[in-house]
Protein backbone atom coordinates (compact mmCIF):
# COMPACT_ATOMS: atom_id res chain seq x y z
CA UNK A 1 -142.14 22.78 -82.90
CA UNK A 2 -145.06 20.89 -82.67
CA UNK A 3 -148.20 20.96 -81.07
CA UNK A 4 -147.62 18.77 -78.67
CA UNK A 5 -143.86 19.82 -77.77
CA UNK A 6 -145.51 23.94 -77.68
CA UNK A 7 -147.88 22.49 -75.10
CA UNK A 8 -145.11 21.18 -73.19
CA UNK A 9 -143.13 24.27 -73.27
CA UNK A 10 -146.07 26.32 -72.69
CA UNK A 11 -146.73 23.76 -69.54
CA UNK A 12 -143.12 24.15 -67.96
CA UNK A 13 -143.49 27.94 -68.20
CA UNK A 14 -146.63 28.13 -66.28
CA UNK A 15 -144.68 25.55 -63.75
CA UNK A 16 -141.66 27.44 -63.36
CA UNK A 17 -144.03 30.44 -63.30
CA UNK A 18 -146.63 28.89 -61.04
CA UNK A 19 -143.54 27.98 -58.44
CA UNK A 20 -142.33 31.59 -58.03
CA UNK A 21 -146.01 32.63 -57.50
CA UNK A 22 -146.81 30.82 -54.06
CA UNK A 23 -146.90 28.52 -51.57
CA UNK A 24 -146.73 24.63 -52.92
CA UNK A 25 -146.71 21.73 -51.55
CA UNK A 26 -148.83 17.89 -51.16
CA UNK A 27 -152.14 20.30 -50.87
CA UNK A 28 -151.89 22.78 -52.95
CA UNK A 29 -149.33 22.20 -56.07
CA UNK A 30 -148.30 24.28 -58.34
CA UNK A 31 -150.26 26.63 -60.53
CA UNK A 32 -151.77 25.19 -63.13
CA UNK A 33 -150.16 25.76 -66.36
CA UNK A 34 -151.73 28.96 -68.33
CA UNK A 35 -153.27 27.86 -71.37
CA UNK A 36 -152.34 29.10 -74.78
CA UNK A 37 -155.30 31.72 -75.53
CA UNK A 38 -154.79 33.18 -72.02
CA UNK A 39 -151.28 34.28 -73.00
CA UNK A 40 -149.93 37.84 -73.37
CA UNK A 41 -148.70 38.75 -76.33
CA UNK A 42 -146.25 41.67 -76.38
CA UNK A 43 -146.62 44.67 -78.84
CA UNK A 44 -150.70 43.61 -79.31
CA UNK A 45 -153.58 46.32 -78.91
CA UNK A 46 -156.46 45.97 -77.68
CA UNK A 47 -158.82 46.19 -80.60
CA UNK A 48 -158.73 46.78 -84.29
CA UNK A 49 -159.07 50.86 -84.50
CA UNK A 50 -156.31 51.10 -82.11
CA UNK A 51 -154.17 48.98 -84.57
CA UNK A 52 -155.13 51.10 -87.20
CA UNK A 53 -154.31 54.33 -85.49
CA UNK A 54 -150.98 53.09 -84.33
CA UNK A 55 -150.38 52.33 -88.08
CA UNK A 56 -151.16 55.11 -89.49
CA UNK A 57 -149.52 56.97 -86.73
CA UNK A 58 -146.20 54.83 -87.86
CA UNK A 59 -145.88 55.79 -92.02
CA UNK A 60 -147.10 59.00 -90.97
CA UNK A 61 -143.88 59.81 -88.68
CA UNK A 62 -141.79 56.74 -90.14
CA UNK A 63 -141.43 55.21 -86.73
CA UNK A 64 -140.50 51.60 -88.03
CA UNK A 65 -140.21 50.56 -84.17
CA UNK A 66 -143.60 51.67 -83.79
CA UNK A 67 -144.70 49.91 -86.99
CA UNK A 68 -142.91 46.83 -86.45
CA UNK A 69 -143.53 46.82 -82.58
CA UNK A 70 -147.81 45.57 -83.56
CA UNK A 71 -146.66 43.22 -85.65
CA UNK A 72 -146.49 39.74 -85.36
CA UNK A 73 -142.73 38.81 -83.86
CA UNK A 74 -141.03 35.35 -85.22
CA UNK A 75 -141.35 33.74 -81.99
CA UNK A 76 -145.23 34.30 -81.71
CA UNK A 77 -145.50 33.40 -85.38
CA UNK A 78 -143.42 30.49 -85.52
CA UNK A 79 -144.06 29.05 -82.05
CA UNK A 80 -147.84 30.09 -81.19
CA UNK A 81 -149.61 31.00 -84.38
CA UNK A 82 -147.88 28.65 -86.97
CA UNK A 83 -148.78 25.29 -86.06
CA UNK A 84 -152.43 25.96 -86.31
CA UNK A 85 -152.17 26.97 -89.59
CA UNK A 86 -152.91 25.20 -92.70
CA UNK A 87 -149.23 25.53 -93.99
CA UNK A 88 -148.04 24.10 -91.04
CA UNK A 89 -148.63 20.39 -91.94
CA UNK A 90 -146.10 18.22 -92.88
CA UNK A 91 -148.00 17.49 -96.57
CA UNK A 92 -147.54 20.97 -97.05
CA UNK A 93 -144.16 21.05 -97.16
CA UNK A 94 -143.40 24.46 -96.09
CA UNK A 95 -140.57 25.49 -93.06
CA UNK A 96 -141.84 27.51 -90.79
CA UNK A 97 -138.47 29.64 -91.62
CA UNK A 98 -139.24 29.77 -95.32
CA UNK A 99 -142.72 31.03 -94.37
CA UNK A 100 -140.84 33.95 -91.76
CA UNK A 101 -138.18 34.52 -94.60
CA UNK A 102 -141.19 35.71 -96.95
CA UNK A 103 -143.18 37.47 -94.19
CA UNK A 104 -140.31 39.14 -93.43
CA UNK A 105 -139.11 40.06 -97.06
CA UNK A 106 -142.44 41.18 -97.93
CA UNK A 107 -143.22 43.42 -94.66
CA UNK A 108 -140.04 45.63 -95.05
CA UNK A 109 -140.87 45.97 -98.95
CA UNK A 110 -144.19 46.72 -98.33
CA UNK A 111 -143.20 49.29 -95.13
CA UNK A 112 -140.26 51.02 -97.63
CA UNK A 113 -143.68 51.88 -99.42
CA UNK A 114 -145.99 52.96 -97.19
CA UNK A 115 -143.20 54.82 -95.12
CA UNK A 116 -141.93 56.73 -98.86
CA UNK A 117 -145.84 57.30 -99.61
CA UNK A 118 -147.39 58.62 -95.93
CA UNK A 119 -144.38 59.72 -94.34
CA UNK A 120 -144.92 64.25 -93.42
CA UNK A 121 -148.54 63.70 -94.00
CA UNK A 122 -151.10 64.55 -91.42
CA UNK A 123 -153.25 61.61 -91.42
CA UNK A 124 -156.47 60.88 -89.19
CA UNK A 125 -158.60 57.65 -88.85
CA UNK A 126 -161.63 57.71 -90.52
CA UNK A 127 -162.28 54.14 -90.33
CA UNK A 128 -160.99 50.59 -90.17
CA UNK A 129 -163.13 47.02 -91.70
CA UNK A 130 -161.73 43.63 -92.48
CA UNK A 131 -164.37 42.71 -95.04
CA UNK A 132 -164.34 39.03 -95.20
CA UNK A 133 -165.41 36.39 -92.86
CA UNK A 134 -162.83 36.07 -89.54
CA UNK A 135 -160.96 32.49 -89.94
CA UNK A 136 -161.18 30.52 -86.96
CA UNK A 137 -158.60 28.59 -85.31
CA UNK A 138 -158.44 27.05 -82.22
CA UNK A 139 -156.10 29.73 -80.35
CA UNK A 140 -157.12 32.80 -82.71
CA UNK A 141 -158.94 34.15 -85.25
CA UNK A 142 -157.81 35.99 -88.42
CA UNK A 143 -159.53 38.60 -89.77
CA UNK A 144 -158.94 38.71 -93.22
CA UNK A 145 -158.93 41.62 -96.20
CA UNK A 146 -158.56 44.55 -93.96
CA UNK A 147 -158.75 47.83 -95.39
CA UNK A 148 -158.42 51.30 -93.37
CA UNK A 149 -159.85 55.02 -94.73
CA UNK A 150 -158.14 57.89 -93.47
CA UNK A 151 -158.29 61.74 -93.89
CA UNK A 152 -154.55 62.85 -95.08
CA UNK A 153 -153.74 66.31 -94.53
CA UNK A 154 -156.97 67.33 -93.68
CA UNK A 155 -158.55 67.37 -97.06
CA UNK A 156 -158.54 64.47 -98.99
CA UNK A 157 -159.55 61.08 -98.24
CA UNK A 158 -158.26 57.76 -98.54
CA UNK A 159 -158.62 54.04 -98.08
CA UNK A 160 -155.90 51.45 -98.39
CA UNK A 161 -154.58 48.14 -96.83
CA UNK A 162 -151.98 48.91 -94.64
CA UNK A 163 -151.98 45.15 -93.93
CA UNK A 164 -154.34 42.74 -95.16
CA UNK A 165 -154.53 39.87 -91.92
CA UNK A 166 -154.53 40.53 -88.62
CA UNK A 167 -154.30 37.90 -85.72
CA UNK A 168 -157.32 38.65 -83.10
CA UNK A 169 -155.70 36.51 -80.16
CA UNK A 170 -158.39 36.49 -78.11
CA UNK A 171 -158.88 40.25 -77.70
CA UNK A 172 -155.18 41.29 -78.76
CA UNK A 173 -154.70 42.49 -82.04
CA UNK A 174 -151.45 42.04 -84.33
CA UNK A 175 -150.59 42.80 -87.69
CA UNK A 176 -148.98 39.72 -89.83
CA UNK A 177 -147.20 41.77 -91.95
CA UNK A 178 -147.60 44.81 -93.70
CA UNK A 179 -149.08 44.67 -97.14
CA UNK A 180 -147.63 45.23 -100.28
CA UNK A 181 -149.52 44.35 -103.37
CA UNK A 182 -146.90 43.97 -106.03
């Protein structure tokens, strides 16, 4: 989709919206359509620790709902986040569904992992940092080389990418995918 037909969509949903809210008419119209950083996204915490917690929270009892429920879904990757992003261009050359395809393959690799590594522990936050400069786009941010350190059973510490970007849409927080570094 591109930019120009998400707008559109995004402008008949606020309409359709915006004519179940109230009155309309000549005077007052219809709602104005909601724009695209003012959307919810479903699944999305509300800041960076919390995303880290619910992570941790997921290997630790392999909840893969819970896991997959902060992560980014195909429909707000491929329709809101995607055609910001550099890959997105036509000179690129790269489907949105090839670029899903190897999210996809590489999040439940990379959760069979973390799930087979954490799973029975007892694991606490100690800390979450994304250690390289946000990248800014004009819907979202991403923050980029995440890494979370934890306490696991009490005793020993850790640190490890759990995922590595994280969409910050404006104030919501999502996993891409869940990292895997092989």
């Amino acid at each position: 989709m591109t930019g120009t037909a998400r707008i559109a969509a995004v402008a008949a949903a606020g309409l359709v919206c915006g004519a179940c809210s109230g009155p309309t008419g000549p005077d007052t119209g219809p709602d104005p359509a909601p724009s695209l950083t003012s959307l919810r996204l479903e699944g999305a915490v509300g800041s960076l620790q919390q995303l880290a917690f619910v992570a941790l929270e997921g290997v630790a009892t392999g909840d893969r709902a819970r896991l997959e429920g902060v992560r980014l879904t195909e429909y707000q990757h491929n329709v809101l986040v995607w055609p910001e992003l550099p890959a997105s261009r036509p000179e690129a050359n790269y489907p949105v569904d090839w670029a899903w395809q190897n999210i996809s393959v590489r999040n439940h690799r990379a959760l069979g992992r973390l799930v087979a590594r954490y799973e029975g522990h007892n694991l606490s936050l100690l800390g979450v940092e994304c250690r390289e400069d946000p990248e800014l786009f004009a819907s979202f941010r991403v923050l980029k080389d995440c890494w979370v350190t934890y306490l696991m059973d009490r005793e020993r510490a850790g640190e490890e990418q759990f995922f590595k970007y994280v969409l910050d849409w404006n104030g919501q927080y999502k996993i891409f995918r869940y990292y895997d570094p092989d």
